[in-house]
C-alpha atoms as a PDB file:
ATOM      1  CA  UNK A   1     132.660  82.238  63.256  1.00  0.00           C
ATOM      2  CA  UNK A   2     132.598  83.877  59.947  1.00  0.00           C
ATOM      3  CA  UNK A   3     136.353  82.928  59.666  1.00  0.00           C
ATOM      4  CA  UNK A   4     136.402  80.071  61.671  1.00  0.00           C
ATOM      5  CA  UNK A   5     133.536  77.532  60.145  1.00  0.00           C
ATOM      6  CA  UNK A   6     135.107  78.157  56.420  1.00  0.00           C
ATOM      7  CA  UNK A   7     137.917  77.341  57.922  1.00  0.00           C
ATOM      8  CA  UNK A   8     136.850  73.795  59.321  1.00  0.00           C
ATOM      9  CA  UNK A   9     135.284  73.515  55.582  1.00  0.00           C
ATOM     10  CA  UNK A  10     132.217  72.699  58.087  1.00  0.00           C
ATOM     11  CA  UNK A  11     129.778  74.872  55.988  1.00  0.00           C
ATOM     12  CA  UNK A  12     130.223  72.610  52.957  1.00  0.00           C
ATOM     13  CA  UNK A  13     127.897  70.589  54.984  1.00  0.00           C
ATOM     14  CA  UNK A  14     124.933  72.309  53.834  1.00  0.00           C
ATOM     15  CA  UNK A  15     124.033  74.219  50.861  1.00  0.00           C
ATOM     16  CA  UNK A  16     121.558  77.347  50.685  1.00  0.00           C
ATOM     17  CA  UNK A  17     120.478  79.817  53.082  1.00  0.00           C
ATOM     18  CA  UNK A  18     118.570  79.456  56.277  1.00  0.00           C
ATOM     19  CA  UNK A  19     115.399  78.864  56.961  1.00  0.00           C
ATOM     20  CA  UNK A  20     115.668  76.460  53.699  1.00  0.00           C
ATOM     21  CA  UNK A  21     119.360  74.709  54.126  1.00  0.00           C
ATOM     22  CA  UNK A  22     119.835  71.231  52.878  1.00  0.00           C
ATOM     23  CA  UNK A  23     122.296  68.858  53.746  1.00  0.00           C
ATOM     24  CA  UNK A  24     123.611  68.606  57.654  1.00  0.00           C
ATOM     25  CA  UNK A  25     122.091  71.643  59.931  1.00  0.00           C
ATOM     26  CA  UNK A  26     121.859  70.262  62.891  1.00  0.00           C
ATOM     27  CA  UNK A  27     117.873  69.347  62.362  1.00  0.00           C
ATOM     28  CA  UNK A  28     116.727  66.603  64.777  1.00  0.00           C
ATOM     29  CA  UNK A  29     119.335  66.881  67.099  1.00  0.00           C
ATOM     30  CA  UNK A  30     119.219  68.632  70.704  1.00  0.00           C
ATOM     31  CA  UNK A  31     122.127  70.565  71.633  1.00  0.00           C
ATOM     32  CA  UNK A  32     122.754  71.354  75.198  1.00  0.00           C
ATOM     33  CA  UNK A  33     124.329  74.275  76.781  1.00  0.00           C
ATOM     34  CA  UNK A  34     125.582  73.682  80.255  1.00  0.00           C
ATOM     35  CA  UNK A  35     127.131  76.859  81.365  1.00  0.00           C
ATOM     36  CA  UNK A  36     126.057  80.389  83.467  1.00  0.00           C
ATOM     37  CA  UNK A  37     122.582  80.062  81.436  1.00  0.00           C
ATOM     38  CA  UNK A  38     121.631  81.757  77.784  1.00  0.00           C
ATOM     39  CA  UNK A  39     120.066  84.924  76.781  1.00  0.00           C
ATOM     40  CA  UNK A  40     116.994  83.105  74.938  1.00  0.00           C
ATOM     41  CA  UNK A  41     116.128  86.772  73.548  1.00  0.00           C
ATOM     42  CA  UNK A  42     119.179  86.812  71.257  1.00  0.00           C
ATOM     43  CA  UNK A  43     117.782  86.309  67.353  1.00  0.00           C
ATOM     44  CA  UNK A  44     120.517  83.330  67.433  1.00  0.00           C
ATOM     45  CA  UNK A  45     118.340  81.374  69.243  1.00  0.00           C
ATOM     46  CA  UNK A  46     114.523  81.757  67.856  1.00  0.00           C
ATOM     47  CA  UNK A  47     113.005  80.619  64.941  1.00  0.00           C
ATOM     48  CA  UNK A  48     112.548  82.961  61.801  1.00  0.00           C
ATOM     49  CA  UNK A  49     109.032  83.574  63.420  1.00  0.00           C
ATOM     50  CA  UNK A  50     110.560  84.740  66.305  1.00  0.00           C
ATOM     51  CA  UNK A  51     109.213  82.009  68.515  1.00  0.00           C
ATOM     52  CA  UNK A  52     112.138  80.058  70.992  1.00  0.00           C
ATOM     53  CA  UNK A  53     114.343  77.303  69.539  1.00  0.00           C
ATOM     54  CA  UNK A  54     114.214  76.236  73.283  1.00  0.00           C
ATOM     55  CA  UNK A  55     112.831  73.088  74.655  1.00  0.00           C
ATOM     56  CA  UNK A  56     113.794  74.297  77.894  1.00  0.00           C
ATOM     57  CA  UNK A  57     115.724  76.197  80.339  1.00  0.00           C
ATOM     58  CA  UNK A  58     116.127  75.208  83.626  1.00  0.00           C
ATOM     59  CA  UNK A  59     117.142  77.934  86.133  1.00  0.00           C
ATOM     60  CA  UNK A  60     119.179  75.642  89.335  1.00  0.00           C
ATOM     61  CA  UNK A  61     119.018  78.852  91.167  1.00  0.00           C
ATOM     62  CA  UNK A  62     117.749  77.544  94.853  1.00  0.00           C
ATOM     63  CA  UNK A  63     115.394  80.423  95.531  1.00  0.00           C
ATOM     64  CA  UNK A  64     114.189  83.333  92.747  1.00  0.00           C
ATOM     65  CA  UNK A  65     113.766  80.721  89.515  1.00  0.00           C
ATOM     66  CA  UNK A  66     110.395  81.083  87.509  1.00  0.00           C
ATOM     67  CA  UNK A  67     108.257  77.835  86.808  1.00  0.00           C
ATOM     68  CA  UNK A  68     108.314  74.822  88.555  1.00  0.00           C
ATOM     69  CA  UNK A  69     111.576  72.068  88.957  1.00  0.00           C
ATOM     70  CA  UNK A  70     111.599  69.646  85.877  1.00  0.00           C
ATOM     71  CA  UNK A  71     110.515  66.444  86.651  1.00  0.00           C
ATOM     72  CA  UNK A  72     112.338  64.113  89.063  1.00  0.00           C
ATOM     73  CA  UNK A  73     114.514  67.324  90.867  1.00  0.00           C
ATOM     74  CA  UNK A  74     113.758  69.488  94.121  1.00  0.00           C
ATOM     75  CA  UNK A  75     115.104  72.794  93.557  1.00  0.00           C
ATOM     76  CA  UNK A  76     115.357  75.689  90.690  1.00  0.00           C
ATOM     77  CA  UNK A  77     112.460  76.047  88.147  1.00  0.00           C
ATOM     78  CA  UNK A  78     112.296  74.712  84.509  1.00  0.00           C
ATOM     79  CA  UNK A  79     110.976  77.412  81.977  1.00  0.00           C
ATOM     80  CA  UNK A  80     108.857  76.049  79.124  1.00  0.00           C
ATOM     81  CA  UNK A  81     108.786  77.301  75.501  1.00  0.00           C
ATOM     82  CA  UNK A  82     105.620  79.074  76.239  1.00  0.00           C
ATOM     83  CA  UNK A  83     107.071  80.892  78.952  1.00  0.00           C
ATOM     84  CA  UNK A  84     109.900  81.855  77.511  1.00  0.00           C
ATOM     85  CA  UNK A  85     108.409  83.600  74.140  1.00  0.00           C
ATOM     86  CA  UNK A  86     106.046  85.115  76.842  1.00  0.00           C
ATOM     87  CA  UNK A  87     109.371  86.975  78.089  1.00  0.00           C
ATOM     88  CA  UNK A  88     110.694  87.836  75.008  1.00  0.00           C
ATOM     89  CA  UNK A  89     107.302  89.145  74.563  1.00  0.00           C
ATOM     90  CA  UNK A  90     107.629  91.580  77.272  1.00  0.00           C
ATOM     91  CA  UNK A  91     106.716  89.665  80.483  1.00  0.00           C
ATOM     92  CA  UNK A  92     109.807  89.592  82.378  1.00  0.00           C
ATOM     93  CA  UNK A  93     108.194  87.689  85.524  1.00  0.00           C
ATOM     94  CA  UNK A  94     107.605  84.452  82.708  1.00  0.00           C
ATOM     95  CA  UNK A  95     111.236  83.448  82.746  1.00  0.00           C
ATOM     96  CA  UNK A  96     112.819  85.197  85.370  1.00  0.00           C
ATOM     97  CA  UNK A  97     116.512  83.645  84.459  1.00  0.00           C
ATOM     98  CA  UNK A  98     119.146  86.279  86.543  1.00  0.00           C
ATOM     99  CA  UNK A  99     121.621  86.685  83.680  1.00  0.00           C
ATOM    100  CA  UNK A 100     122.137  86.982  80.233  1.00  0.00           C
ATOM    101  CA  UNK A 101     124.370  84.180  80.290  1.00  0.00           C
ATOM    102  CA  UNK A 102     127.495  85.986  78.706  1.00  0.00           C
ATOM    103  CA  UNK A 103     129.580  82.860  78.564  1.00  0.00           C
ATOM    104  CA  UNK A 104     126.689  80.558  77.733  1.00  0.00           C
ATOM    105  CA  UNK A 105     125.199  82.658  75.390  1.00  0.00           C
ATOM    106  CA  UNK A 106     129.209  83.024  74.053  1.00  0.00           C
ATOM    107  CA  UNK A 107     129.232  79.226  73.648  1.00  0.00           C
ATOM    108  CA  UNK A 108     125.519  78.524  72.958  1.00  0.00           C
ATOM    109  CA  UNK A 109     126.384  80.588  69.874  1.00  0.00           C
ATOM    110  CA  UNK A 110     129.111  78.893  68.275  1.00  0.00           C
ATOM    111  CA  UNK A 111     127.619  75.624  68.825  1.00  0.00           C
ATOM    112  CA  UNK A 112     124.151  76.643  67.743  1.00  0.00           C
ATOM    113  CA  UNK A 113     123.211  79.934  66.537  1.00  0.00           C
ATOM    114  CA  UNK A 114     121.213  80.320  62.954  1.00  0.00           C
ATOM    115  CA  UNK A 115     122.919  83.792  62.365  1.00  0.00           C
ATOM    116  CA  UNK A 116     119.290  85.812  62.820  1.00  0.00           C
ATOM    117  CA  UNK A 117     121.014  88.100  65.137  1.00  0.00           C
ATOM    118  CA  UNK A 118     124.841  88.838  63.666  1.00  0.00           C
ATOM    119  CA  UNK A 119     124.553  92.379  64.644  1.00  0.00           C
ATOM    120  CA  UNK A 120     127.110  95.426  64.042  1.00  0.00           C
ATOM    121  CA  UNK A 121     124.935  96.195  61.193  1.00  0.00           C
ATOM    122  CA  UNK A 122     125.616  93.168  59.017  1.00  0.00           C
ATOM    123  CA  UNK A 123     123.178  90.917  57.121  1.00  0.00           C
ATOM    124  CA  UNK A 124     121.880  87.711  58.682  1.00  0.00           C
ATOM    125  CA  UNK A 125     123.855  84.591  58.457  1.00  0.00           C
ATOM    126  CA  UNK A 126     127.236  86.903  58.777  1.00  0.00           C
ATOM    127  CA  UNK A 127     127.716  84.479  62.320  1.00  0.00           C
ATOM    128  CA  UNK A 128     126.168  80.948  61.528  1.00  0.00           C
ATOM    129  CA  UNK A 129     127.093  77.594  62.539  1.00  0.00           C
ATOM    130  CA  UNK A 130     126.247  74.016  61.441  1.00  0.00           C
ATOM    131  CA  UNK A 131     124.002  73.098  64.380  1.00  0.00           C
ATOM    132  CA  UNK A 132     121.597  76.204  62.850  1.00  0.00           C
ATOM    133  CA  UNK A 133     118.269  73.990  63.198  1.00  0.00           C
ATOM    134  CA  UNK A 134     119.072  72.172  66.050  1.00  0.00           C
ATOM    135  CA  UNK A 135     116.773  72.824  69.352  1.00  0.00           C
ATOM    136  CA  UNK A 136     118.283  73.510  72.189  1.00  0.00           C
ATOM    137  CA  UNK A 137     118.406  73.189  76.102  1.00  0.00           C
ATOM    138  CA  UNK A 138     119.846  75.145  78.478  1.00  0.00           C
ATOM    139  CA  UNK A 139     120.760  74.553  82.300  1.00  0.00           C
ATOM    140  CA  UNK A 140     122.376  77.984  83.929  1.00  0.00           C
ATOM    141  CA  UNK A 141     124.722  75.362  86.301  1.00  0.00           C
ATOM    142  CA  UNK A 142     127.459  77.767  87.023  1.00  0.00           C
ATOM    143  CA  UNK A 143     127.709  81.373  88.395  1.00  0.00           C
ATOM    144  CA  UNK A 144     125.548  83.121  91.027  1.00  0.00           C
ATOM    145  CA  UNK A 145     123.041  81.427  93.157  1.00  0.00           C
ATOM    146  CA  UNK A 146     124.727  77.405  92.299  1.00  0.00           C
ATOM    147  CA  UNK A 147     127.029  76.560  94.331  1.00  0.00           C
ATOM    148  CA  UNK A 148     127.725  72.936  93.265  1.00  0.00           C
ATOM    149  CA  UNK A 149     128.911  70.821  91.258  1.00  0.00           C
ATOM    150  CA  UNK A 150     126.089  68.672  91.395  1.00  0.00           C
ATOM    151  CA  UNK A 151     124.252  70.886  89.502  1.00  0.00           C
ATOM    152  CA  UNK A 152     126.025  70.287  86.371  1.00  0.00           C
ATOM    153  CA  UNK A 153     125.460  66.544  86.246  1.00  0.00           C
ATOM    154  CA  UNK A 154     121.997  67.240  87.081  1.00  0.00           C
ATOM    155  CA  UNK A 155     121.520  69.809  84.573  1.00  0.00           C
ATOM    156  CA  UNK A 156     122.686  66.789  82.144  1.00  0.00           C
ATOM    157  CA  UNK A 157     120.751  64.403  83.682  1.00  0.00           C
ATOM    158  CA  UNK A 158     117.395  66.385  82.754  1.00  0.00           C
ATOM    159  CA  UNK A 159     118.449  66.613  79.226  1.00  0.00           C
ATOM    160  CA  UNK A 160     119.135  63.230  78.654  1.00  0.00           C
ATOM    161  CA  UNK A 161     115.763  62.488  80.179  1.00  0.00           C
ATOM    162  CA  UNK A 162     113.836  65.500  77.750  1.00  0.00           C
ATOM    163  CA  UNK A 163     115.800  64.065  74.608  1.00  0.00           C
ATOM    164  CA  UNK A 164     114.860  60.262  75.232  1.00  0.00           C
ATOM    165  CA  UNK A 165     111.414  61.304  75.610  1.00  0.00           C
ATOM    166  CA  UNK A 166     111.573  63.208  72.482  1.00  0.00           C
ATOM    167  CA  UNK A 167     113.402  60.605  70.978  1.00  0.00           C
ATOM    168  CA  UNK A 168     116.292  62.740  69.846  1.00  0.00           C
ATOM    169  CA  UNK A 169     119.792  62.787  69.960  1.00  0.00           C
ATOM    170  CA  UNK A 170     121.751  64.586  72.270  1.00  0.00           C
ATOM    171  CA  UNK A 171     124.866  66.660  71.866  1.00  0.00           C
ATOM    172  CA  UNK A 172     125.950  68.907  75.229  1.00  0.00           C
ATOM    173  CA  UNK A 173     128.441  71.423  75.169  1.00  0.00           C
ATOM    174  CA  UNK A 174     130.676  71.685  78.451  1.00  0.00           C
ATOM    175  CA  UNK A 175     132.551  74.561  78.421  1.00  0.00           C
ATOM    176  CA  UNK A 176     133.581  74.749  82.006  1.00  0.00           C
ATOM    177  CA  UNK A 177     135.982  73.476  84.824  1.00  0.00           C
ATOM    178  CA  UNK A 178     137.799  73.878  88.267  1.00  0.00           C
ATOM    179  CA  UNK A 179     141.046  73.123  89.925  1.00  0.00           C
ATOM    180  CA  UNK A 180     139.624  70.467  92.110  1.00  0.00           C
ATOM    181  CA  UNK A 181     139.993  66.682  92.348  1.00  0.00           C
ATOM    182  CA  UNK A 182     142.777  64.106  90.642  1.00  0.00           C
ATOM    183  CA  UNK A 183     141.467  65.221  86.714  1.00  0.00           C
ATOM    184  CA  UNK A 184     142.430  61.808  85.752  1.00  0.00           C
ATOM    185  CA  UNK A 185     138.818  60.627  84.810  1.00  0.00           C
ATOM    186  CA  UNK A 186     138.513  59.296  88.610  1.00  0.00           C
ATOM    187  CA  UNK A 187     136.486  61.456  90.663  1.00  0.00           C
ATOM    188  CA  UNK A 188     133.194  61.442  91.249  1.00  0.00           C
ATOM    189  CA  UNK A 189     132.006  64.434  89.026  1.00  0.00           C
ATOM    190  CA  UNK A 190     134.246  62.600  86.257  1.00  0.00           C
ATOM    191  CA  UNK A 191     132.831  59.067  86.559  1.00  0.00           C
ATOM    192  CA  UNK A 192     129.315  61.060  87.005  1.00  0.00           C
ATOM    193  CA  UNK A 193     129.810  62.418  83.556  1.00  0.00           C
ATOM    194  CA  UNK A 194     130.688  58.873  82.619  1.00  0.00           C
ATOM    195  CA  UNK A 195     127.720  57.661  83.295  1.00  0.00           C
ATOM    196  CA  UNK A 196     125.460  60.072  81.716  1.00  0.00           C
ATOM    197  CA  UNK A 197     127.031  59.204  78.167  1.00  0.00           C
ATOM    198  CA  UNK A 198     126.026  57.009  75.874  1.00  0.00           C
ATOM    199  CA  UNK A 199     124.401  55.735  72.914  1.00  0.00           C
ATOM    200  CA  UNK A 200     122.540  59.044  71.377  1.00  0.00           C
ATOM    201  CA  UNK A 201     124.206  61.260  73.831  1.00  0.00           C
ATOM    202  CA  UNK A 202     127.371  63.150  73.615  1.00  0.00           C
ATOM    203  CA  UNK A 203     129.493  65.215  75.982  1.00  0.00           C
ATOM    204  CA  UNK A 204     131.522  67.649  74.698  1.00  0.00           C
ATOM    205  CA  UNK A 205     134.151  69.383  77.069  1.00  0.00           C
ATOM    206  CA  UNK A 206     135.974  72.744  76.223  1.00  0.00           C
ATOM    207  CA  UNK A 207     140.051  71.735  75.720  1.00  0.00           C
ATOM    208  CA  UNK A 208     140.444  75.837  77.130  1.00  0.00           C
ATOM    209  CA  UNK A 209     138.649  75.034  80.132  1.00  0.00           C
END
């Protein structure tokens, strides 16, 4: 990232450093990480108060999720931002998500992270993106304990329905993919993910996956 958004001339968006950017930063705007979940303790993805930049994360594990399932769904359990800064406070039963999400987290980074947490002993901001002030959602759809595909439309599905109640755009990142069906836009999962764009909300899939 510290080559790659100079590159893409993408940081001439803004001007200044965080928390007091001007210009584009991603502020008002949900992005949405669809992957093998995120590790919401990363500095990437709180606020300078070290509060969660989460809405939401909704575990689609079937059995061992924290919380309750969002709204309009059966299974898994949707953590809240007040359960989630109660885990990075130290109560590991208040989000009980089974990974760190290593490819989420990956992704979740480049599209969204605010640099708090570059690490290897560099100053903050060393790894930041445009999307720094953007909130996020995050649906753990892949990996251990989901076994369908399902999931992943559902996952969107609830984040469509958190960012028209908030009245906010959506961007979702889909960084994922298998060897199944015709991959010609005609299956179901494909015309699924048809039908969950739209006006205000925008899928975004992976060209590597």
């Amino acid at each position: 990232l510290d080559v790659s958004v100079p590159a893409t001339r993408a940081e001439a968006l803004r001007t200044g450093t965080g928390p007091n950017w001007t210009g584009i930063t991603g502020k008002g705007v949900i992005v949405g990480i669809v992957d093998d979940g995120l590790d919401f303790r990363h500095r990437d993805f709180r606020k300078a108060d070290g509060h969660t930049r989460l809405l939401g994360l909704w575990d689609q594990r079937a059995s061992g999720a924290a919380g309750s399932p969002p709204q309009g769904f059966s299974y898994g359990g949707e953590c809240t931002p007040a359960m989630i800064d109660a885990a990075i406070g130290g109560d590991a039963s208040a989000c009980t998500q089974p990974s760190s999400g290593g490819h989420g987290t990956h992704v979740g980074g480049i599209a969204a992270g605010n640099g708090q947490g570059s690490g290897k002993g560099r100053a903050g901001e060393w790894m930041v993106v445009v999307a720094a002030e953007s909130d996020i959602l995050a649906a753990n759809s892949i990996g251990d304990g989901v076994t369908s595909s399902a999931a992943v439309l559902d996952g969107i599905a609830w984040m469509k329905a958190r960012a028209a109640a908030l009245g906010k755009p959506l961007v979702v990142n889909l960084s994922l993919g298998s060897y199944f069906g015709a991959r010609d836009g005609t299956s179901n999962f494909e015309r699924g993910l048809d039908n969950l764009g739209g006006p205000g909300v925008v899928l975004v899939g992976a060209a590597g996956n």
